[in-house]
C-alpha atoms as a PDB file:
ATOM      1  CA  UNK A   1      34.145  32.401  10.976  1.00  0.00           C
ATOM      2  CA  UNK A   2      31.785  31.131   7.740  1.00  0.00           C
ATOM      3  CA  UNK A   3      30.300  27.815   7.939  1.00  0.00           C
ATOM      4  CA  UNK A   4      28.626  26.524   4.908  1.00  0.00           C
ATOM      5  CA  UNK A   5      27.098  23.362   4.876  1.00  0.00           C
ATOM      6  CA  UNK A   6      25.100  21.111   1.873  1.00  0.00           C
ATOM      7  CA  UNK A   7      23.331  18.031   2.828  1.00  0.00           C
ATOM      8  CA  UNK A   8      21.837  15.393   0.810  1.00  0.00           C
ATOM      9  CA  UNK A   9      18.166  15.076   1.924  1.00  0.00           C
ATOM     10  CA  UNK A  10      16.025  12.146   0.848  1.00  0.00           C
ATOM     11  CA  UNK A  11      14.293  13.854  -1.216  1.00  0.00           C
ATOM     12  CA  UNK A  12      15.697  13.685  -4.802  1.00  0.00           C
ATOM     13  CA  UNK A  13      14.083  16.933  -5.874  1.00  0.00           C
ATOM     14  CA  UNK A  14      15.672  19.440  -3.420  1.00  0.00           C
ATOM     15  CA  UNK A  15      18.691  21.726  -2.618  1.00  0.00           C
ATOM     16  CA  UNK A  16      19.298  22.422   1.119  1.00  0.00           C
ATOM     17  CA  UNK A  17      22.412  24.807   1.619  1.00  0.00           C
ATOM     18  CA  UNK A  18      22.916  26.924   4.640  1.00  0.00           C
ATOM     19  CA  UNK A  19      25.641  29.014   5.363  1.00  0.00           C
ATOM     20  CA  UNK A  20      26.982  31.880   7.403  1.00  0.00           C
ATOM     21  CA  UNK A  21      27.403  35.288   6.299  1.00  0.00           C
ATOM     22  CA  UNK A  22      29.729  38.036   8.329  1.00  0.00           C
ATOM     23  CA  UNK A  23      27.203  40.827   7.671  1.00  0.00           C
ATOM     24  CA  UNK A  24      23.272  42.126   9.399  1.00  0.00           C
ATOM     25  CA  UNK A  25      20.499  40.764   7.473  1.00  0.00           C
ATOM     26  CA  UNK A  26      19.456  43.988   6.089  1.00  0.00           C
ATOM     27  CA  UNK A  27      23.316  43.677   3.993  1.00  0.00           C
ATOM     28  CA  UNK A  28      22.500  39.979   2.768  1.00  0.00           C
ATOM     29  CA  UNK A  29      18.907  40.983   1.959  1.00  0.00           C
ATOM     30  CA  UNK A  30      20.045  43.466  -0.474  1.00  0.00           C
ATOM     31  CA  UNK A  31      23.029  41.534  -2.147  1.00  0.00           C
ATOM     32  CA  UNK A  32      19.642  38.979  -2.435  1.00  0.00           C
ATOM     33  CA  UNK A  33      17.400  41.065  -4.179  1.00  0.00           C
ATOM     34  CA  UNK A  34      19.174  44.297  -5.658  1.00  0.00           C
ATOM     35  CA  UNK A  35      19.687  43.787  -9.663  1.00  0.00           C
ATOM     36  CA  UNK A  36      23.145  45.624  -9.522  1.00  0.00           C
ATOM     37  CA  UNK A  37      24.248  43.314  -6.290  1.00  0.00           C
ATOM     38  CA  UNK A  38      22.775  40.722  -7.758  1.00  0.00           C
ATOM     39  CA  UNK A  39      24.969  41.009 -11.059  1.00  0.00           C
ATOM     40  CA  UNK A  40      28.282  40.591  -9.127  1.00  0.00           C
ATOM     41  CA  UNK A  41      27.574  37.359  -7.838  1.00  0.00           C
ATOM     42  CA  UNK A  42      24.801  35.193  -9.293  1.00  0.00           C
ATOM     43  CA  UNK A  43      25.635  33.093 -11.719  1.00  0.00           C
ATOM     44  CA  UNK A  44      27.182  29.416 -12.057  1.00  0.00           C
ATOM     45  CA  UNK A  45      30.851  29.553 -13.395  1.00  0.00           C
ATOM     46  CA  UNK A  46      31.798  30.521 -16.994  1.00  0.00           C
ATOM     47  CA  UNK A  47      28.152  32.670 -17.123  1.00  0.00           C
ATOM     48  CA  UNK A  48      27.625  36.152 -15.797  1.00  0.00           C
ATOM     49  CA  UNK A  49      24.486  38.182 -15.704  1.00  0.00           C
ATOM     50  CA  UNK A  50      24.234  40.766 -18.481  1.00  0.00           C
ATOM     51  CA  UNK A  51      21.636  42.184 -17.265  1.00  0.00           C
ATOM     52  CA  UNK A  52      19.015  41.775 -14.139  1.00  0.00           C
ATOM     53  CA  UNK A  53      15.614  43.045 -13.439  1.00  0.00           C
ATOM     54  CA  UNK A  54      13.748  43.289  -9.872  1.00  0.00           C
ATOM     55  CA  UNK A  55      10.618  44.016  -8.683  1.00  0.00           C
ATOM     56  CA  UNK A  56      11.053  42.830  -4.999  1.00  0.00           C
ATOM     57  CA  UNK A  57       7.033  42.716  -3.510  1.00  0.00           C
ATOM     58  CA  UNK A  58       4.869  40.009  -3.162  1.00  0.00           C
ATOM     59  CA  UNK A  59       4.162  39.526  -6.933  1.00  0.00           C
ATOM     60  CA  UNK A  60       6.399  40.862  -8.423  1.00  0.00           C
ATOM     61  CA  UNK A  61       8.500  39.145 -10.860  1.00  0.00           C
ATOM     62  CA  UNK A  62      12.609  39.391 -11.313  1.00  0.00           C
ATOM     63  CA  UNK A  63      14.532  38.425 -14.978  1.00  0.00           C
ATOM     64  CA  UNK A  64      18.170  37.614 -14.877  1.00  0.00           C
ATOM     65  CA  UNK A  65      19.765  37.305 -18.498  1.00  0.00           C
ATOM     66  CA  UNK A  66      22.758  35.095 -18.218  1.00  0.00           C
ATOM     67  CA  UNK A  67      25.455  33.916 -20.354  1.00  0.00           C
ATOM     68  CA  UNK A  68      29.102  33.739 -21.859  1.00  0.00           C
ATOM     69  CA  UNK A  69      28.640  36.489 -23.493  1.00  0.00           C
ATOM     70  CA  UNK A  70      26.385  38.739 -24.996  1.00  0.00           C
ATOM     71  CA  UNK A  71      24.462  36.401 -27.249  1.00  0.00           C
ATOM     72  CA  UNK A  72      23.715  33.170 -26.386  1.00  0.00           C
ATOM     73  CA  UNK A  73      21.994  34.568 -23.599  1.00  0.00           C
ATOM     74  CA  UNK A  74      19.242  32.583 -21.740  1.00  0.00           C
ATOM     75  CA  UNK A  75      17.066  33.380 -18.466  1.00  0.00           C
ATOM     76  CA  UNK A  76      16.419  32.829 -15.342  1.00  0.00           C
ATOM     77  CA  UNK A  77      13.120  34.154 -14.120  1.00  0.00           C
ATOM     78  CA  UNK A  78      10.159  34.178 -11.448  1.00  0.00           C
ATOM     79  CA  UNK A  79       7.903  35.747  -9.099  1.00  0.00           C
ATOM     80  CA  UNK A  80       7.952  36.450  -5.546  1.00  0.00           C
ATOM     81  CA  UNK A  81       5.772  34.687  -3.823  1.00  0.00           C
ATOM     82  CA  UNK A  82       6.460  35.793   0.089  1.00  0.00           C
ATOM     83  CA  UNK A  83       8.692  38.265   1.119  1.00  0.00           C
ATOM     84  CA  UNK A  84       9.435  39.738   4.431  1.00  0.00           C
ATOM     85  CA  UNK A  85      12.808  42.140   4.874  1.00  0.00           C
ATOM     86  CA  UNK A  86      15.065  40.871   6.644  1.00  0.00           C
ATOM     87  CA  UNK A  87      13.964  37.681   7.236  1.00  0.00           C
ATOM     88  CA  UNK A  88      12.739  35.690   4.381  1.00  0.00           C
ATOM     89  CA  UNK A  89      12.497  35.801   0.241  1.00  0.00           C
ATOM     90  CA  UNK A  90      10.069  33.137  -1.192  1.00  0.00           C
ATOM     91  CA  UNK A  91       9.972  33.183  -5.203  1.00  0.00           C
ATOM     92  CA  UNK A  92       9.392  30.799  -8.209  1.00  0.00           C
ATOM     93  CA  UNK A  93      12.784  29.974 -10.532  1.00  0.00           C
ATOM     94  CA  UNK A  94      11.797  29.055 -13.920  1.00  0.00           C
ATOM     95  CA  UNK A  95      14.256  28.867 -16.927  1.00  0.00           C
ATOM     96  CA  UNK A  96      13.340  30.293 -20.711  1.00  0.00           C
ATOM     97  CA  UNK A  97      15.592  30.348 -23.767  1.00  0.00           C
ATOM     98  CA  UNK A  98      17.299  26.834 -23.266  1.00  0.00           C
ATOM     99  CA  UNK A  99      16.238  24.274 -25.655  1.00  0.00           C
ATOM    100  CA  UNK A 100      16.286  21.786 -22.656  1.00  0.00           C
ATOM    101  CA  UNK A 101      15.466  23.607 -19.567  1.00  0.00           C
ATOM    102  CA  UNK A 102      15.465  22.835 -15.782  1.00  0.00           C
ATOM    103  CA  UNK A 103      12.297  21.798 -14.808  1.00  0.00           C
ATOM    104  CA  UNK A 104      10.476  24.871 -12.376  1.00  0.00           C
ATOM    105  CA  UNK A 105      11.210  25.439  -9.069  1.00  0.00           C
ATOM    106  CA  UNK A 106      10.125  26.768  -5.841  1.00  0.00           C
ATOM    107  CA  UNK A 107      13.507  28.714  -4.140  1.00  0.00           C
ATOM    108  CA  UNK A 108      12.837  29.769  -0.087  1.00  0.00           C
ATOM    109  CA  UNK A 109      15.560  32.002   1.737  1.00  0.00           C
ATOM    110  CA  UNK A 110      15.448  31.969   5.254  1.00  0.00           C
ATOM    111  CA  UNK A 111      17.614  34.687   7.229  1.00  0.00           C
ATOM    112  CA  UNK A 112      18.270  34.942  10.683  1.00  0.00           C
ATOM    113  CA  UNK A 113      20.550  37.546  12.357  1.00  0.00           C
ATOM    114  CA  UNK A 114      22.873  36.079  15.246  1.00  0.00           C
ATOM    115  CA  UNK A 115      24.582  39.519  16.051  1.00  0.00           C
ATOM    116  CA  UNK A 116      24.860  42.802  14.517  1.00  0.00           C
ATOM    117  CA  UNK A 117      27.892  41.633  12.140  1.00  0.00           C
ATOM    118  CA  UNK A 118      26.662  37.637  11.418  1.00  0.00           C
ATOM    119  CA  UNK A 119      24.121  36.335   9.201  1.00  0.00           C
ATOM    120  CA  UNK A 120      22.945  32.863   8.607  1.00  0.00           C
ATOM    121  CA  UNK A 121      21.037  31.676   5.594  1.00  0.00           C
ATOM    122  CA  UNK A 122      18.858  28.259   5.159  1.00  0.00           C
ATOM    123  CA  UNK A 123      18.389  28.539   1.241  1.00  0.00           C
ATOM    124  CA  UNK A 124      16.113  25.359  -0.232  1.00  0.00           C
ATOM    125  CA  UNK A 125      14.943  24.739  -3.795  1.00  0.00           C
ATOM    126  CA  UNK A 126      12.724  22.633  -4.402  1.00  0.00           C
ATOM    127  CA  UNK A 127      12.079  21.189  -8.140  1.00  0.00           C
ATOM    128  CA  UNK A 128       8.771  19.957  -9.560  1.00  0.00           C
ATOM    129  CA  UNK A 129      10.879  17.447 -10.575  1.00  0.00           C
ATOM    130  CA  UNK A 130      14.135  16.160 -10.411  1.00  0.00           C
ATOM    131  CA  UNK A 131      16.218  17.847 -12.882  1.00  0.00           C
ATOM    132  CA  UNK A 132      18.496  15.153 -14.968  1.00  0.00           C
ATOM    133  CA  UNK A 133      21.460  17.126 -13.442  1.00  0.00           C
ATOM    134  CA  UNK A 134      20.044  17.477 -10.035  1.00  0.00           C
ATOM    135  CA  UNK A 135      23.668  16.702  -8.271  1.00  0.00           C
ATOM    136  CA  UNK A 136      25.494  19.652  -9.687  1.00  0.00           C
ATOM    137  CA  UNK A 137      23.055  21.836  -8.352  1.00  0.00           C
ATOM    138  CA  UNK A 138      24.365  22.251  -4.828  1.00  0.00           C
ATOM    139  CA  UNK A 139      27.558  22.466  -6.161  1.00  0.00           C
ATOM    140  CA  UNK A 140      26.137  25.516  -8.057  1.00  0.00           C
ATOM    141  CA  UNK A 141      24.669  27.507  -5.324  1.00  0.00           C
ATOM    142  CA  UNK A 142      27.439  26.590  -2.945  1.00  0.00           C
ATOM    143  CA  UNK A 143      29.869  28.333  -5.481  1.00  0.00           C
ATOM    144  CA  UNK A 144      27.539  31.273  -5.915  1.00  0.00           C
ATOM    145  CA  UNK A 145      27.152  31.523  -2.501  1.00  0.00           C
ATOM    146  CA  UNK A 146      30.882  31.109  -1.796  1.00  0.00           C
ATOM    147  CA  UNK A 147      31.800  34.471  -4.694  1.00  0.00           C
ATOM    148  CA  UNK A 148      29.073  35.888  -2.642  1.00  0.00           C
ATOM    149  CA  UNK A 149      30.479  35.631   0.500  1.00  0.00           C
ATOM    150  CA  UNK A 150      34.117  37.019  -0.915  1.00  0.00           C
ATOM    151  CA  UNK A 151      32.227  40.397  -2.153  1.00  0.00           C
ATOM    152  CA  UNK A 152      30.445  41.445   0.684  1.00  0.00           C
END
């Protein structure tokens, strides 16, 4: 059975969302981290990723070119910041190409393996500021997460 939960903290500058997954870590990691993986998933609706770019070690940065189609394209990009496989995926989430962008922010995935088949996943991001669309953001994730859950 999935659970997904999104709770309104009160602090007006992050996303909580945690969820269930019915896969092992090690699956989830890779549909987390793996450009082509990533492709089929990430994304908030009416945008798709044209093209993605990871380089999944402490340091190492990640580019994900998003958009309607092939030319108003803007990005999504970052560093890693802590990563441990299975378990946890730590990374900055900056936006470039948007004449009004998001302000940065600091995304933490936290997975932990209840049986060989079921995953769950505490996902937080946490904004330097509060974006001036901050309550659509959940809403966001929790359908990326939900497209997510429907492909693996």
């Amino acid at each position: 059975m999935t659970s997904y939960s999104s709770r309104k903290m009160t602090e007006p500058s992050k996303v909580y969302v945690t969820r269930t997954f019915q896969c092992s870590a090690e699956v989830l990691f890779d549909w987390l981290t793996r450009p082509e993986l990533i492709m089929q998933w990430f994304g908030p609706k009416n945008l798709k990723v044209h093209k993605a770019v990871t380089s999944v070690k402490v340091s190492g940065s990640y580019r994900f070119d998003l958009g309607k189609d092939n030319k108003d394209l803007f990005a999504i990009t970052g560093e890693y910041l802590d990563i441990v496989r299975p378990e946890r995926i730590v990374f900055s989430y900056r936006y470039e190409g948007l004449s009004e962008p998001p302000p940065p922010s600091k995304v933490r995935i936290l997975l932990k393996q209840l049986n060989p088949d079921v995953t769950s996943m505490m996902f937080t991001q946490e904004f330097e500021e509060p974006p001036p669309d901050m309550e659509t953001r959940d809403q966001a994730w929790k359908l990326m997460f939900e497209k997510l859950e429907g492909i693996i």
